[in-house]
C-alpha atoms as a PDB file:
ATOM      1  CA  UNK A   1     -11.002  -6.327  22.209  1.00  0.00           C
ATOM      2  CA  UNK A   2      -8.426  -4.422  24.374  1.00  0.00           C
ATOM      3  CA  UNK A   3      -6.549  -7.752  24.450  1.00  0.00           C
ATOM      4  CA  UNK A   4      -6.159  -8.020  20.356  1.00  0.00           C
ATOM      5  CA  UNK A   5      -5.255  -4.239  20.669  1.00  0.00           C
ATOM      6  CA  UNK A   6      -2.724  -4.761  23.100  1.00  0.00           C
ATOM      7  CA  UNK A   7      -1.449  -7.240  21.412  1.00  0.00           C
ATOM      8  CA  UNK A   8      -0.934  -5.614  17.713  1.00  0.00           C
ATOM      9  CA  UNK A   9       0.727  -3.185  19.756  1.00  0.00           C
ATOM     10  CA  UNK A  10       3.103  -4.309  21.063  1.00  0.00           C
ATOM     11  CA  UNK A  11       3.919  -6.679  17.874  1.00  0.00           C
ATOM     12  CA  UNK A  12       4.281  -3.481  15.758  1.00  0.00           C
ATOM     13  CA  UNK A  13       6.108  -1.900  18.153  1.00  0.00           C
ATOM     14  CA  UNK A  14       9.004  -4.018  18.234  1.00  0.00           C
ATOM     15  CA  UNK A  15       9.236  -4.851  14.455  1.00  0.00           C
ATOM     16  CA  UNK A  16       8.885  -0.602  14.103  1.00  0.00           C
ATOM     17  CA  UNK A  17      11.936  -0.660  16.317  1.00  0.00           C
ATOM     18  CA  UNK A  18      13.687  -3.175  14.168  1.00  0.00           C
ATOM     19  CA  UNK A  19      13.037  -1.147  10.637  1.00  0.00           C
ATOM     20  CA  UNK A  20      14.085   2.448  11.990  1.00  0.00           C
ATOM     21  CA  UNK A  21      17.768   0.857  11.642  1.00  0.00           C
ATOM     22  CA  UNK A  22      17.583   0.742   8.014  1.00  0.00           C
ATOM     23  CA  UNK A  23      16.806   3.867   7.523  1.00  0.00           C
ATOM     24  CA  UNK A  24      19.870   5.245   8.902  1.00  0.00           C
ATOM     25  CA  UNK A  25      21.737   8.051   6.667  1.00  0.00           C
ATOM     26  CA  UNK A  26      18.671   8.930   4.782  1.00  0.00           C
ATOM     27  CA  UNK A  27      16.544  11.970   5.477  1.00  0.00           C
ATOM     28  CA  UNK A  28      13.223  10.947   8.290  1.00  0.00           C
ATOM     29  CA  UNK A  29      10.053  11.809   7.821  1.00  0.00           C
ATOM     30  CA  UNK A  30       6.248  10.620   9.315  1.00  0.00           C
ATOM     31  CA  UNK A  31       3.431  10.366   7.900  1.00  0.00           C
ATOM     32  CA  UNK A  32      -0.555   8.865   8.160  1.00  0.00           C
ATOM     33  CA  UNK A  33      -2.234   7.275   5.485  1.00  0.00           C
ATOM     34  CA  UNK A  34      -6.098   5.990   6.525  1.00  0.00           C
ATOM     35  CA  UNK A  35      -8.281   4.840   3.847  1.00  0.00           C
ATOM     36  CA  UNK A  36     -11.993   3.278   3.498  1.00  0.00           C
ATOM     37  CA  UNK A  37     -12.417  -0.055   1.619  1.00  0.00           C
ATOM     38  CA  UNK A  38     -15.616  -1.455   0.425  1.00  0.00           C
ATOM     39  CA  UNK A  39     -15.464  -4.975  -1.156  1.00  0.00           C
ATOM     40  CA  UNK A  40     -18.312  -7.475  -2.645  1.00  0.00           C
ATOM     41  CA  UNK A  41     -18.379 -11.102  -3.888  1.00  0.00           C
ATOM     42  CA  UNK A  42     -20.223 -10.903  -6.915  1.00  0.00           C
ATOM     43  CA  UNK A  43     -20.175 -14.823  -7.357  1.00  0.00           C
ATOM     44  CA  UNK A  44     -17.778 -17.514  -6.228  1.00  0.00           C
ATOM     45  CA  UNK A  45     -14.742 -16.402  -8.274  1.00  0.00           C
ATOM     46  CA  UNK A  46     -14.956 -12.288  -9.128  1.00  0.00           C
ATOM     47  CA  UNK A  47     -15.255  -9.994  -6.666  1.00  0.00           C
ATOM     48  CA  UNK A  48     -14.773  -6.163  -6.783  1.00  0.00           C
ATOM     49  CA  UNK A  49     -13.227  -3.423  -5.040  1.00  0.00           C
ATOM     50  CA  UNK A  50     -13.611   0.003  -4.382  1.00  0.00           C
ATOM     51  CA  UNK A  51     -11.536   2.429  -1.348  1.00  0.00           C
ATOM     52  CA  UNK A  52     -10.857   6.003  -0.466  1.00  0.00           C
ATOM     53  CA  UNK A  53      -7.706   7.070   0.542  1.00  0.00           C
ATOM     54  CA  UNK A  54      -5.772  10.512   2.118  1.00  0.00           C
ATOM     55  CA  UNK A  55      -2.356  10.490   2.975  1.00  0.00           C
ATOM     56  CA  UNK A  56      -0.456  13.136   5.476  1.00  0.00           C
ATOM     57  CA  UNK A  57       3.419  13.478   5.470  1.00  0.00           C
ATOM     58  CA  UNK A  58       6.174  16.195   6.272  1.00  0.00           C
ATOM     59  CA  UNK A  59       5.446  14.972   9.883  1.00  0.00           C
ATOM     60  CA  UNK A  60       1.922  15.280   9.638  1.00  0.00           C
ATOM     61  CA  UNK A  61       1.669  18.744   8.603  1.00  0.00           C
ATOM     62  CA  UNK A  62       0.316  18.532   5.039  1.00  0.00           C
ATOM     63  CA  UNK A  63      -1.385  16.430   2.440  1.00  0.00           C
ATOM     64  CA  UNK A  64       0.358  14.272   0.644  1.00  0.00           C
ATOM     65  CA  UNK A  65      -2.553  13.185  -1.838  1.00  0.00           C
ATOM     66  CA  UNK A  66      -5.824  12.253  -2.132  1.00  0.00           C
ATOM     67  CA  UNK A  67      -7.122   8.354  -4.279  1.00  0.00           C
ATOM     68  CA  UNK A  68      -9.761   6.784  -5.151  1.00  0.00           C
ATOM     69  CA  UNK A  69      -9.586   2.915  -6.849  1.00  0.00           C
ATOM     70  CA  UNK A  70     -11.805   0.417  -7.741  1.00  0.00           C
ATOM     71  CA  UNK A  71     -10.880  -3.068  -9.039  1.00  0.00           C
ATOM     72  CA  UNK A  72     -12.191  -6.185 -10.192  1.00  0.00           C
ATOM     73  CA  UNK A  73     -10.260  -9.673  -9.395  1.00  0.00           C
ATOM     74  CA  UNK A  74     -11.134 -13.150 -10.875  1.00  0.00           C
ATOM     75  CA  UNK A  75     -10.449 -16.411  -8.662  1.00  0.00           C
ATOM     76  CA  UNK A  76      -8.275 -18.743 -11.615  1.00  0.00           C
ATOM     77  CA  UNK A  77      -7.847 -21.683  -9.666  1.00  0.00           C
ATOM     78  CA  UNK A  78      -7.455 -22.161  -5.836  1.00  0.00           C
ATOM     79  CA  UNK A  79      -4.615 -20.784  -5.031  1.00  0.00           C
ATOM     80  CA  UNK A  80      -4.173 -17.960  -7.758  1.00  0.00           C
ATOM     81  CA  UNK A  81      -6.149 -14.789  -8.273  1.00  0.00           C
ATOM     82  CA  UNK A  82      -5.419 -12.159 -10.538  1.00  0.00           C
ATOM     83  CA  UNK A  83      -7.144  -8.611 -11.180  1.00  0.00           C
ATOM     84  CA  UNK A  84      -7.378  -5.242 -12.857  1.00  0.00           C
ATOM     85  CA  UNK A  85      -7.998  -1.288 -11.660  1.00  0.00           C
ATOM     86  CA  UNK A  86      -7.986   1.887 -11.543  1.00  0.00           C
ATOM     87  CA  UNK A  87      -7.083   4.640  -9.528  1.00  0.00           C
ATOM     88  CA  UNK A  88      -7.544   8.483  -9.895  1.00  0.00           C
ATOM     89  CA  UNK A  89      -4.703  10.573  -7.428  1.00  0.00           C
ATOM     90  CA  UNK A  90      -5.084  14.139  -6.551  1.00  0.00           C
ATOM     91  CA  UNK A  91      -1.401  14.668  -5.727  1.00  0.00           C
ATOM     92  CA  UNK A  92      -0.619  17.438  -3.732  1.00  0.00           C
ATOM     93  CA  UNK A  93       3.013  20.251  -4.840  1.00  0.00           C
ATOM     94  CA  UNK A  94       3.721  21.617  -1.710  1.00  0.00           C
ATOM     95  CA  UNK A  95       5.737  24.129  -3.193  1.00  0.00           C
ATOM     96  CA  UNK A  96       3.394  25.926  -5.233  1.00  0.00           C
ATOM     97  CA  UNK A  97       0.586  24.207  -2.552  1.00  0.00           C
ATOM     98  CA  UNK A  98      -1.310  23.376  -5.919  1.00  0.00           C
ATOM     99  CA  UNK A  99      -2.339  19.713  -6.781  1.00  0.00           C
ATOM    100  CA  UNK A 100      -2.163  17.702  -9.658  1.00  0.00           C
ATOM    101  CA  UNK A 101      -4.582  14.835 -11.057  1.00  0.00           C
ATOM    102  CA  UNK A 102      -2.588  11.922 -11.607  1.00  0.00           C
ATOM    103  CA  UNK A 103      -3.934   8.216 -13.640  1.00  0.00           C
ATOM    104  CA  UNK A 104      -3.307   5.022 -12.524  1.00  0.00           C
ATOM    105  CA  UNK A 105      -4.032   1.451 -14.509  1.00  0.00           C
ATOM    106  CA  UNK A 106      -2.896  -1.878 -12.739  1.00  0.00           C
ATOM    107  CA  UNK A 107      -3.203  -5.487 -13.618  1.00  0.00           C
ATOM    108  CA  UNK A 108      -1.796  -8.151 -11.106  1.00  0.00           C
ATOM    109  CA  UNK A 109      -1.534 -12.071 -10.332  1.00  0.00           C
ATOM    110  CA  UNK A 110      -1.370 -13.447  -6.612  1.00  0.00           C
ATOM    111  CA  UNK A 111      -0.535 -16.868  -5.590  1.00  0.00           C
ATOM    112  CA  UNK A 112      -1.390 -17.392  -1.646  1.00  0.00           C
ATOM    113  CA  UNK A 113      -0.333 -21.066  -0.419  1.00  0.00           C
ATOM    114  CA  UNK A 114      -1.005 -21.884   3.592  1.00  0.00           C
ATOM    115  CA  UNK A 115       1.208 -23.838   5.789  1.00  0.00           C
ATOM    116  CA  UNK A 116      -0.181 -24.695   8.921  1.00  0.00           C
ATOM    117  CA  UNK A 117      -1.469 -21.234  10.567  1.00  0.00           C
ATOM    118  CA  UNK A 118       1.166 -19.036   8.380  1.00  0.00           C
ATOM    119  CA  UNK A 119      -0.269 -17.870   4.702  1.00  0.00           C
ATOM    120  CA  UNK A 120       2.262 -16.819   2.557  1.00  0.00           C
ATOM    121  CA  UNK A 121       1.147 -14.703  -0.640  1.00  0.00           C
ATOM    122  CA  UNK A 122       3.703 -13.189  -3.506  1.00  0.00           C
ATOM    123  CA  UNK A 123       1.762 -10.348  -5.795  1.00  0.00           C
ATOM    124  CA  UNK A 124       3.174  -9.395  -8.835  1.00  0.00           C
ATOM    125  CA  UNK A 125       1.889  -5.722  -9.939  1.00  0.00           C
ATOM    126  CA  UNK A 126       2.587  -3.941 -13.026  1.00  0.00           C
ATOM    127  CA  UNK A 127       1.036  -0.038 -12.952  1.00  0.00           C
ATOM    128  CA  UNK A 128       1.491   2.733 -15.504  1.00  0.00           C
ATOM    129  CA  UNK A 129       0.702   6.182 -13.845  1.00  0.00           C
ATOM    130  CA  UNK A 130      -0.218   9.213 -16.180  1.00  0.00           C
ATOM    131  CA  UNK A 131       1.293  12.266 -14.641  1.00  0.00           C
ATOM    132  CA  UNK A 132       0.674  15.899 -15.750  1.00  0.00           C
ATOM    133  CA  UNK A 133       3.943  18.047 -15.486  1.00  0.00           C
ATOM    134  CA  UNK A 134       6.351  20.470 -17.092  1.00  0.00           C
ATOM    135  CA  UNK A 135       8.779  18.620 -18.517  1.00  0.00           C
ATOM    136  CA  UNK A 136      10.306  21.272 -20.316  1.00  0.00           C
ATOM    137  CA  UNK A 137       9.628  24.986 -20.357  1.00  0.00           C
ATOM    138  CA  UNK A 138       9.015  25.400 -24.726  1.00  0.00           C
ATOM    139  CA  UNK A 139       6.703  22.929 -24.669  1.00  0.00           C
ATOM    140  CA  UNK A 140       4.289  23.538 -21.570  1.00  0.00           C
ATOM    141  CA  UNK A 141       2.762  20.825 -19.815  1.00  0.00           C
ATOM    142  CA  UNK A 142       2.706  17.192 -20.821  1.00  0.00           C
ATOM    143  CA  UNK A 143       1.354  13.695 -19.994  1.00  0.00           C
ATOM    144  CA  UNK A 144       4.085  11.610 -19.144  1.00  0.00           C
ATOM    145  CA  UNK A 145       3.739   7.762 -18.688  1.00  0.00           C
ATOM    146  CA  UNK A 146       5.510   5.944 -15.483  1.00  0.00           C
ATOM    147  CA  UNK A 147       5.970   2.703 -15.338  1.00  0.00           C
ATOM    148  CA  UNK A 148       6.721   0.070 -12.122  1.00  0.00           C
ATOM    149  CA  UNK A 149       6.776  -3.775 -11.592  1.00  0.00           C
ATOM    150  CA  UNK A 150       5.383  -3.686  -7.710  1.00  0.00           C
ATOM    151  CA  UNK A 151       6.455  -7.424  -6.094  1.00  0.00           C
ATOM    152  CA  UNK A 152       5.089  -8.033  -2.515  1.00  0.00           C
ATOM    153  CA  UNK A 153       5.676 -11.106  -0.203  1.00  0.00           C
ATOM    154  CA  UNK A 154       3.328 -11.190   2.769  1.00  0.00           C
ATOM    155  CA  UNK A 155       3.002 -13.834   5.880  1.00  0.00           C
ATOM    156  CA  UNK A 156      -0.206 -13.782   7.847  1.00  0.00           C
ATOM    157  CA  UNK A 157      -0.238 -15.799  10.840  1.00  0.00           C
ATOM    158  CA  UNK A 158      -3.552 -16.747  11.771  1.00  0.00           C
ATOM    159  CA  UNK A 159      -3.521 -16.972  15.901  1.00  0.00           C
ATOM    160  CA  UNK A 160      -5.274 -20.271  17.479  1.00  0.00           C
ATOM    161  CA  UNK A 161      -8.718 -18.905  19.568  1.00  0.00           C
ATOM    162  CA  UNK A 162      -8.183 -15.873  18.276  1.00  0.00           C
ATOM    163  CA  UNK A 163      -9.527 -13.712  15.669  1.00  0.00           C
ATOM    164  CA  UNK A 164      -6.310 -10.870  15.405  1.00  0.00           C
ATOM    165  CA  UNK A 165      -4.571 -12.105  12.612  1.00  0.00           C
ATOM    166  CA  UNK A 166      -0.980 -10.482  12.610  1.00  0.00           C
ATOM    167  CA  UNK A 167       1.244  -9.977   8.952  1.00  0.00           C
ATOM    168  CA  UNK A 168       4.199  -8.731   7.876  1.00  0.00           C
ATOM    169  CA  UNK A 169       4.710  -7.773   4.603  1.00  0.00           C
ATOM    170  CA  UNK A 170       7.910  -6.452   1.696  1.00  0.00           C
ATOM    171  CA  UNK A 171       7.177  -4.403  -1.231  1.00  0.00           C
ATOM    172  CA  UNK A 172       9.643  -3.806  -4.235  1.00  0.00           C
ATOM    173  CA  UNK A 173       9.127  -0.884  -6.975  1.00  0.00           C
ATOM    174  CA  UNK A 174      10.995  -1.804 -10.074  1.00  0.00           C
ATOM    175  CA  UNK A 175      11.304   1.337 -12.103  1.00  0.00           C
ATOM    176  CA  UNK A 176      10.169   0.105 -15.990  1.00  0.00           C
ATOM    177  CA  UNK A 177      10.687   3.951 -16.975  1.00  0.00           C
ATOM    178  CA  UNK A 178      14.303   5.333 -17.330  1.00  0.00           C
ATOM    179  CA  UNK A 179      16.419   3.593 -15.153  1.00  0.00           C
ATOM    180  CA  UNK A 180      15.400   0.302 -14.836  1.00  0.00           C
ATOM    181  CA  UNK A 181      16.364   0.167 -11.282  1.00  0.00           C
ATOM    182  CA  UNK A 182      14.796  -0.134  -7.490  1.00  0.00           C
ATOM    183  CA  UNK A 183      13.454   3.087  -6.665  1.00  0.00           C
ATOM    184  CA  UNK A 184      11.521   2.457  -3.278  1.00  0.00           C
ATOM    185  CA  UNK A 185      11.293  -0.165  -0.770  1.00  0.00           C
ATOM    186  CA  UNK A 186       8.359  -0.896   1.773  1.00  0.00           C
ATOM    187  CA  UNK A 187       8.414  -2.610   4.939  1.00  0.00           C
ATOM    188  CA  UNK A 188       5.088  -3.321   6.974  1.00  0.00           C
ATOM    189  CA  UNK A 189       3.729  -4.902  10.137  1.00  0.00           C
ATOM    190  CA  UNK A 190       0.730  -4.821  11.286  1.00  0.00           C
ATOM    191  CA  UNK A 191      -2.395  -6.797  11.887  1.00  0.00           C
ATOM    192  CA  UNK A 192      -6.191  -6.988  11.286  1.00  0.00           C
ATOM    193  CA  UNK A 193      -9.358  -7.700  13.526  1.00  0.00           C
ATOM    194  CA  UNK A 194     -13.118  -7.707  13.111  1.00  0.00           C
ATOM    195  CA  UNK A 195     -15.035  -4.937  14.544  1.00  0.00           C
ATOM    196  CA  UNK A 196     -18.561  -5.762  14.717  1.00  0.00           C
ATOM    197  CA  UNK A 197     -20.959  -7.356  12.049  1.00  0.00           C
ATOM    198  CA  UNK A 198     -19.175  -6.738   8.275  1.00  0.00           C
ATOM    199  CA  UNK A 199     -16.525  -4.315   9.336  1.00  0.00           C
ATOM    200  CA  UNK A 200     -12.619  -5.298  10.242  1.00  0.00           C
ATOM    201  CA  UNK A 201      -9.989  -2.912  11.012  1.00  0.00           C
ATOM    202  CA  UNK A 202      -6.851  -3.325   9.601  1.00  0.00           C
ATOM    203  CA  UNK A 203      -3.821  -1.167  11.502  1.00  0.00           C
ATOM    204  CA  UNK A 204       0.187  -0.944  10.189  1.00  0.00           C
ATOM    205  CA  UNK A 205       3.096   0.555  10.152  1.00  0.00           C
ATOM    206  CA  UNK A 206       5.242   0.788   7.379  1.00  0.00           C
ATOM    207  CA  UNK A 207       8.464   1.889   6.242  1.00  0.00           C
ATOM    208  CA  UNK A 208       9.258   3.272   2.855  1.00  0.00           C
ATOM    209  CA  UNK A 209      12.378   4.020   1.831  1.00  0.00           C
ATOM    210  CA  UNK A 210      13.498   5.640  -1.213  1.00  0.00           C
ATOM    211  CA  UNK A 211      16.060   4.018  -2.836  1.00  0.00           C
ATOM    212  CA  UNK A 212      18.395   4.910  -6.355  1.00  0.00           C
ATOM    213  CA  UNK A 213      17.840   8.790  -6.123  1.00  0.00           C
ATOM    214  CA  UNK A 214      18.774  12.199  -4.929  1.00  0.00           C
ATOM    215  CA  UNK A 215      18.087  13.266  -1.216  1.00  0.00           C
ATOM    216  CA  UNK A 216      15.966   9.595  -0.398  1.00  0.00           C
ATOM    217  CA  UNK A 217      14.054   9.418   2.397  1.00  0.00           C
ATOM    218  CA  UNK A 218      12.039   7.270   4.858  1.00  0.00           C
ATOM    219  CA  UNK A 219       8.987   7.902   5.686  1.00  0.00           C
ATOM    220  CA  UNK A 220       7.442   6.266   9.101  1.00  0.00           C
ATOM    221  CA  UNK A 221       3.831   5.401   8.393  1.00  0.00           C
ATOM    222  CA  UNK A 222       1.100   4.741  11.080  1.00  0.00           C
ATOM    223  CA  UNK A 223      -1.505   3.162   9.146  1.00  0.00           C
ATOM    224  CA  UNK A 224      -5.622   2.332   9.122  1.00  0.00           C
ATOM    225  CA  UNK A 225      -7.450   1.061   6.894  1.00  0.00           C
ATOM    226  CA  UNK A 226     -11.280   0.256   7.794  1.00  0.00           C
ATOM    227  CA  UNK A 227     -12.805  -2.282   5.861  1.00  0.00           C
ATOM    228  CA  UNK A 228     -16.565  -3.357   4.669  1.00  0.00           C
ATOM    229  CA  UNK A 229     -17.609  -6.694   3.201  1.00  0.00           C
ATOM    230  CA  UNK A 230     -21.030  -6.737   1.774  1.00  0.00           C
END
């Protein structure tokens, strides 16, 4: 175990070292983001999904927001999967400190082909978010409708004798609201292990970097996500 651990370690390390130059010129900031993820095989092509997140940022000093999801995806052939969800946010203004209930619908496709020990996956995600704000002062409060394509590319490497499996990962947001334009980009490396019995632990870090708008920033991420399969 404290070889795996050593490993993923030092991996991340020196990939973390390699991102921090992109984020030159914009404004730094860290973060955590640990979640809880319960999945089941319900037969031999749908399976579903359900996790609990919470999210720090402003270098760890205050909530970012609070989600829960579940999801449902359906095995098409082989190779491709796609899948449907939900997700309720509790987003927190730390301005006013108040927080704000936010809606989330998503519908994706994933093709995942191996070649020898790599995996290589591409995800194409379209979400609409329902957000609750002031848009303009005569007419109160609002539901207002946003709108991303999310495309990831991910390469797991699966490591001979040895059950760490290592990935690195790039996410693009494609604004479909306004501007249609690249808003964020996210960077992650990281890799995941079994615990004991039905539990893995999955570990990251990830860079996101605002892209397209006022003031960006990057935000470090030290990521873990704890996994069940029952």
């Amino acid at each position: 175990m404290l070889y795996r651990l050593r490993i993923a370690a030092l991996f991340t390390a020196l990939i973390f070292l390699l991102l921090r130059g992109n984020a030159r010129g914009q404004e730094r900031d860290f973060g955590g983001w640990f979640s809880f993820d319960v999945s089941k095989d319900l037969s031999s092509r749908f399976s579903m999904d359900v996790e609990q997140e919470a999210r720090l940022f402003k270098n760890f000093g205050e909530w970012d927001r609070h989600s829960t999801s579940i999801s449902g995806d359906y095995k098409i052939v082989g190779w491709l999967k796609g899948g449907v969800g939900y997700m309720l946010i509790f987003n927190h203004k730390v301005k006013s400190d108040t927080w704000d209930t936010r809606h989330r619908y998503f519908v994706y496709l994933q093709g995942k082909q191996k070649l020898g020990r790599f995996s290589i996956s591409l995800r194409e995600r379209f979400q609409s978010t329902f957000v609750k704000e002031e848009a303009v002062e005569e007419l109160g409060y609002e539901f207002i409708s946003r709108n991303y394509l999310r495309s990831r590319l991910k390469v797991d490497y699966d490591i001979k004798n040895n059950k760490l499996e290592p990935y690195l990962s790039a996410e693009m947001y494609y604004s479909l609201s306004g501007k249609k334009e690249i808003n964020d980009m996210r960077y992650t490396v990281g890799a995941e292990f079994p615990l004991a019995g039905k539990f893995d632990l999955d570990t990251y870090l990830r860079l996101d970097q605002e892209m397209n708008v006022k003031n960006p920033v990057s935000l470090f991420i030290g990521g873990v996500t704890l996994k069940l399969k029952l």
